[in-house]
Protein backbone atom coordinates (compact mmCIF):
# COMPACT_ATOMS: atom_id res chain seq x y z
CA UNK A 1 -33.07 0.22 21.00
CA UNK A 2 -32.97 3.85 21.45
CA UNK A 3 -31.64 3.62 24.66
CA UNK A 4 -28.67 1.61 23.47
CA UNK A 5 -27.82 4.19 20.51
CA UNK A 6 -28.06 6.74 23.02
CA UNK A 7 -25.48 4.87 25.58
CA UNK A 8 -23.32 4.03 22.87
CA UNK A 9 -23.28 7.28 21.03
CA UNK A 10 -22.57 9.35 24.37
CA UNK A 11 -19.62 7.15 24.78
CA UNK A 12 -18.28 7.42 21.38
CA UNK A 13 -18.66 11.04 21.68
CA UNK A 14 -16.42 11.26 24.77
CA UNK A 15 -13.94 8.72 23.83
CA UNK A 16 -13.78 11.22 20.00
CA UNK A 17 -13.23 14.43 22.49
CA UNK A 18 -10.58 12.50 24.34
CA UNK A 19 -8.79 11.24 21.52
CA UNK A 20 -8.87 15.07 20.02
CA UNK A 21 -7.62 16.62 23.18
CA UNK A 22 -4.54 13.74 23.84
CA UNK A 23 -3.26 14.76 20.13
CA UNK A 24 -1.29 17.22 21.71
CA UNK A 25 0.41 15.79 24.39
CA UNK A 26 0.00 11.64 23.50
CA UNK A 27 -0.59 10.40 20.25
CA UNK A 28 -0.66 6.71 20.59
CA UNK A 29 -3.25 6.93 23.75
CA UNK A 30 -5.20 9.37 21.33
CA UNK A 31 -5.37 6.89 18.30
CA UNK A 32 -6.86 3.94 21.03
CA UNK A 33 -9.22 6.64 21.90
CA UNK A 34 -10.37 7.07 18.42
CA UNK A 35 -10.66 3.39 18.14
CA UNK A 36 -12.44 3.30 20.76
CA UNK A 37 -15.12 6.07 19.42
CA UNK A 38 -15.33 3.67 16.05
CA UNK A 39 -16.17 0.47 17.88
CA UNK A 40 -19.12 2.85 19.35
CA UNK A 41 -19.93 3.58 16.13
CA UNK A 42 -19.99 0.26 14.85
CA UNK A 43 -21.79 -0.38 17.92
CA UNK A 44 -24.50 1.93 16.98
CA UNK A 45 -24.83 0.31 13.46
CA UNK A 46 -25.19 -2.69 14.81
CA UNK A 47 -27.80 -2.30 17.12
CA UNK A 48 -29.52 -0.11 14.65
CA UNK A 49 -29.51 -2.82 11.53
CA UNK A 50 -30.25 -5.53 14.68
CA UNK A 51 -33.86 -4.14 14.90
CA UNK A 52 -34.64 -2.97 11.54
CA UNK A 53 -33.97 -6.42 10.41
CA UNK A 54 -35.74 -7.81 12.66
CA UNK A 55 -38.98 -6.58 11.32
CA UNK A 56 -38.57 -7.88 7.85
CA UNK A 57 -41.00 -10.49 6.78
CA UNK A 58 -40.54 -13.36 4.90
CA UNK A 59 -42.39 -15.10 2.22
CA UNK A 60 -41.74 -17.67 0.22
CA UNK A 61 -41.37 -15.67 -2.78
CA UNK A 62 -38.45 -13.66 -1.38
CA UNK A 63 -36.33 -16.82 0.38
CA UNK A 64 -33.90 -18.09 -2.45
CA UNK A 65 -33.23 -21.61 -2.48
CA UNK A 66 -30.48 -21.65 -0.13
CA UNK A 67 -29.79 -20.01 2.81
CA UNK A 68 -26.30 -18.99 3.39
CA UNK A 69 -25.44 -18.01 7.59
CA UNK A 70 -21.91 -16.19 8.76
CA UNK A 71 -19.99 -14.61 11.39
CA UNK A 72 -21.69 -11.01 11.75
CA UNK A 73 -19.18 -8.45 9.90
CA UNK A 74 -19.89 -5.84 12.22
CA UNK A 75 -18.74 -7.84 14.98
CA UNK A 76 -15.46 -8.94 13.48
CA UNK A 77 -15.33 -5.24 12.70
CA UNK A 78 -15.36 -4.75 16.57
CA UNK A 79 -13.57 -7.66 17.93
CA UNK A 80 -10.65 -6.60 14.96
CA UNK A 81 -10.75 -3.28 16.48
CA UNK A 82 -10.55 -3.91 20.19
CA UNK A 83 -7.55 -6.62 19.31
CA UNK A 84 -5.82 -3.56 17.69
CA UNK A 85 -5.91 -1.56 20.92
CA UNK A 86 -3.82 -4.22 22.32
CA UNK A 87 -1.73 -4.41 19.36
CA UNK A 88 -1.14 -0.84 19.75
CA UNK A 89 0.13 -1.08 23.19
CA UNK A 90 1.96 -3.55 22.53
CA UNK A 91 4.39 -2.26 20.03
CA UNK A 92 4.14 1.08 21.86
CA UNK A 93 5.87 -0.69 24.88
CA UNK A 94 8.45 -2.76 22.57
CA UNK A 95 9.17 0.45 20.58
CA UNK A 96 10.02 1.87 23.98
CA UNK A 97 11.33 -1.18 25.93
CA UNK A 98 15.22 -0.44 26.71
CA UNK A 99 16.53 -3.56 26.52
CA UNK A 100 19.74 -5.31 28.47
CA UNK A 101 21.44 -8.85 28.45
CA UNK A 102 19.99 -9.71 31.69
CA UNK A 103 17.28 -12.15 32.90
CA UNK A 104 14.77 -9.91 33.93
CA UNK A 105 14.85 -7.61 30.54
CA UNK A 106 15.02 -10.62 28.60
CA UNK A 107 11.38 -11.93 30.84
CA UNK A 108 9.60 -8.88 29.83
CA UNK A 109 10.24 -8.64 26.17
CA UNK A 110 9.50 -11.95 25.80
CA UNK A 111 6.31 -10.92 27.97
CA UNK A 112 6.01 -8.33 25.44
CA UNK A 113 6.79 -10.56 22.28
CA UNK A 114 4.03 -12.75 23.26
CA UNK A 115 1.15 -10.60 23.95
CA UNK A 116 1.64 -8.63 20.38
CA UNK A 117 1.96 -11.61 18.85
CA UNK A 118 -1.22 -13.02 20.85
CA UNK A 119 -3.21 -10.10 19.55
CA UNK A 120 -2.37 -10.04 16.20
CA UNK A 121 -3.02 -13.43 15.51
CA UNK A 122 -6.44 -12.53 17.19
CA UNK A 123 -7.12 -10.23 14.52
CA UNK A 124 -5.76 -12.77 11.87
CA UNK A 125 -7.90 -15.67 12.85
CA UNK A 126 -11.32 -12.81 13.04
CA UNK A 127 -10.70 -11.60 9.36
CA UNK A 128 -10.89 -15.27 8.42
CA UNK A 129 -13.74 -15.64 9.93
CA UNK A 130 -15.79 -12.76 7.69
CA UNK A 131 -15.73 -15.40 4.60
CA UNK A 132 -16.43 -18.41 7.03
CA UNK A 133 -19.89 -20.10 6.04
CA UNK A 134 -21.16 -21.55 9.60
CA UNK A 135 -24.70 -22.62 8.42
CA UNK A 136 -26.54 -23.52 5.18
CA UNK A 137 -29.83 -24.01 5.03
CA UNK A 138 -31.68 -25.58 1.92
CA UNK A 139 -34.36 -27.91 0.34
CA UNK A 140 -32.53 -30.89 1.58
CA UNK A 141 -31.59 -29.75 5.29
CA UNK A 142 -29.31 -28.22 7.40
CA UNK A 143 -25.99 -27.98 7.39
CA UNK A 144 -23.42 -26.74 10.13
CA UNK A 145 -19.89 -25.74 8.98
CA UNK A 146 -18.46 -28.91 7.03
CA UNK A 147 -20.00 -31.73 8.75
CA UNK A 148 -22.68 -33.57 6.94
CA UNK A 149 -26.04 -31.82 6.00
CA UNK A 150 -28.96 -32.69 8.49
CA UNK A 151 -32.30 -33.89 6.45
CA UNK A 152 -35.15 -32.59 6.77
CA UNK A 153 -36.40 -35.88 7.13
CA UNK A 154 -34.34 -36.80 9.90
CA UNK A 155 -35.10 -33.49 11.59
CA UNK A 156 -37.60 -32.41 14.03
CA UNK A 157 -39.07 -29.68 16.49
CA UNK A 158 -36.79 -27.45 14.64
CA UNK A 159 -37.00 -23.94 16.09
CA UNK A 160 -35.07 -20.84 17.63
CA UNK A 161 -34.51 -21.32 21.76
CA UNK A 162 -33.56 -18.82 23.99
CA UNK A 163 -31.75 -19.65 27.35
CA UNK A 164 -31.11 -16.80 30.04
CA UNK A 165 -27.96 -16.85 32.26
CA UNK A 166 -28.36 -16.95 36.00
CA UNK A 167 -25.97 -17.08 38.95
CA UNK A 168 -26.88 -17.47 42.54
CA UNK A 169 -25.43 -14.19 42.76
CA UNK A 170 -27.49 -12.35 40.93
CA UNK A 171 -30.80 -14.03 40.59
CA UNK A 172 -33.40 -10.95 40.50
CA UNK A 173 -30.36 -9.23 38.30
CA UNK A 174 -30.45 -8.68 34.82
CA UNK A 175 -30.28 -12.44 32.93
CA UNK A 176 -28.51 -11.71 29.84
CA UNK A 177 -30.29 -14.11 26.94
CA UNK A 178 -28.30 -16.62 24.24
CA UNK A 179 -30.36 -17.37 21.36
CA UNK A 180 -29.66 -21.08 19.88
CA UNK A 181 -30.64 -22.78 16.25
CA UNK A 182 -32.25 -25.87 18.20
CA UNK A 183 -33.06 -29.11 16.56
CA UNK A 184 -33.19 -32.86 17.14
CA UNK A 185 -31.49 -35.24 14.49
CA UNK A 186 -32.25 -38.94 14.97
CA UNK A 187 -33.42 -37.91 18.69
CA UNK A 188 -29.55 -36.46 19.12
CA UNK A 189 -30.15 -32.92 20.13
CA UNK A 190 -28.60 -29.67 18.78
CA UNK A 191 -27.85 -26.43 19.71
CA UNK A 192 -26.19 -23.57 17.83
CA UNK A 193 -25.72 -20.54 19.19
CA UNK A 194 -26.64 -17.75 16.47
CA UNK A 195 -25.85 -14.73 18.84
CA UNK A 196 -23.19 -13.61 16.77
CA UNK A 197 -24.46 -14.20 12.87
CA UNK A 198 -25.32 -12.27 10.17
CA UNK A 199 -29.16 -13.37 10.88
CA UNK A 200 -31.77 -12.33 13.65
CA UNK A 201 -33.17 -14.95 15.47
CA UNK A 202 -36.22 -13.93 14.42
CA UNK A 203 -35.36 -13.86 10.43
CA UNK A 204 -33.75 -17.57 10.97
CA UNK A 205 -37.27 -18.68 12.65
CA UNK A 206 -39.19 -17.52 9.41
CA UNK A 207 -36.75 -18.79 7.33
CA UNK A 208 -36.72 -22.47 9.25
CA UNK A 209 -40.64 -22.44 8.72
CA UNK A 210 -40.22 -21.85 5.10
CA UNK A 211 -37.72 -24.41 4.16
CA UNK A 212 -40.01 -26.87 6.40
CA UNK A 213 -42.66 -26.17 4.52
CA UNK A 214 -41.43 -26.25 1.60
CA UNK A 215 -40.13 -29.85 2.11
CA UNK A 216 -43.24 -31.38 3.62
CA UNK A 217 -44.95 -29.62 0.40
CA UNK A 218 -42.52 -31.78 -2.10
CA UNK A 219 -43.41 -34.84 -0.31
CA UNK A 220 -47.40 -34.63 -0.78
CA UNK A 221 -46.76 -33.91 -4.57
């Protein structure tokens, strides 16, 4: 952890310095640089919240009865910010495009037309995504998006996976790991990658122990 804050906040720093410096000579380069210092911040948040979260322990006194699972906000706080970088370029190029009735001019501001407009629906389509419930979790099962809840008593082995990444190329490398919501329903298996929620895996592990448990506990009584 501290090495990541560290990383991130020496890049922040020098992307803030550039930014400052580029005032006085580029403005629109500075701003992406100042973006760029505040995705390093969020950066540092996030990896920062990551592991202090992660340490929490449940009980059953402090789990509600329902579980509610979304997109992480800091990471649509990122993603929202990179996409405006290319937003940014892209109306800085339109805003300075000189354009002529020919075939050529006409290519590139369509060129330019379409990768705005690419971006900025980007952006669109992530702030949706901050009110977006992906999983619930109660007393009567699990339920993904909209589709139809998974009972507990159809469910089994439920538990938190984690699958590393490896190429032939780079098989003593660093293998970068995905952590998945794994289940079987009705022997179909599942797998839901929870990488980028509002939940640790290690929170959602506690938290699918609990509701189990509190479901096999209704059924003796």
């Amino acid at each position: 952890m501290k090495f990541g804050i560290i990383f991130y906040a020496i890049l922040g720093s020098l992307a803030l310095f550039i930014g400052i410096y580029l005032l006085q000579y580029f403005i629109p380069l500075s701003i992406i640089f100042f973006i760029a210092s505040f995705i390093n911040g969020v950066f540092i948040y996030k990896e920062y919240s990551f592991h202090k979260s992660d340490k929490i322990e449940y009980d059953e006194n402090s789990v509600p009865d329902e579980i509610i699972i979304k997109y992480s906000r800091s990471g649509r706080i990122i993603a929202i910010a990179t996409y405006g970088i290319f937003v940014i370029l892209g109306l800085f190029f339109l805003l300075g495009f000189k354009f002529k009735f020919n075939g050529a001019a006409i290519f590139i501001l369509c060129i330019l037309l379409g990768f705005t407009g690419y971006f900025m629906f980007k952006i669109i389509s992530e702030i949706k995504k901050i009110s977006q419930i992906i999983i619930s979790i109660n007393g009567k099962g699990i339920q993904v998006k909209n589709n139809t809840r998974y009972l507990w008593s159809e469910i089994q082995l439920e538990k938190i996976i984690v699958k590393r990444l490896v190429s032939r190329e780079s098989k003593h490398d660093y293998k970068p790991e995905i952590n998945y919501l794994y289940f079987f329903h009705n022997n179909e298996k599942i797998e839901i990658n929870i990488d980028d929620f509002d939940v640790t895996d290690g929170q959602l592990a506690q938290v699918l122990k609990i509701f189990r448990g509190r479901f096999n506990n209704s059924n003796i009584v």
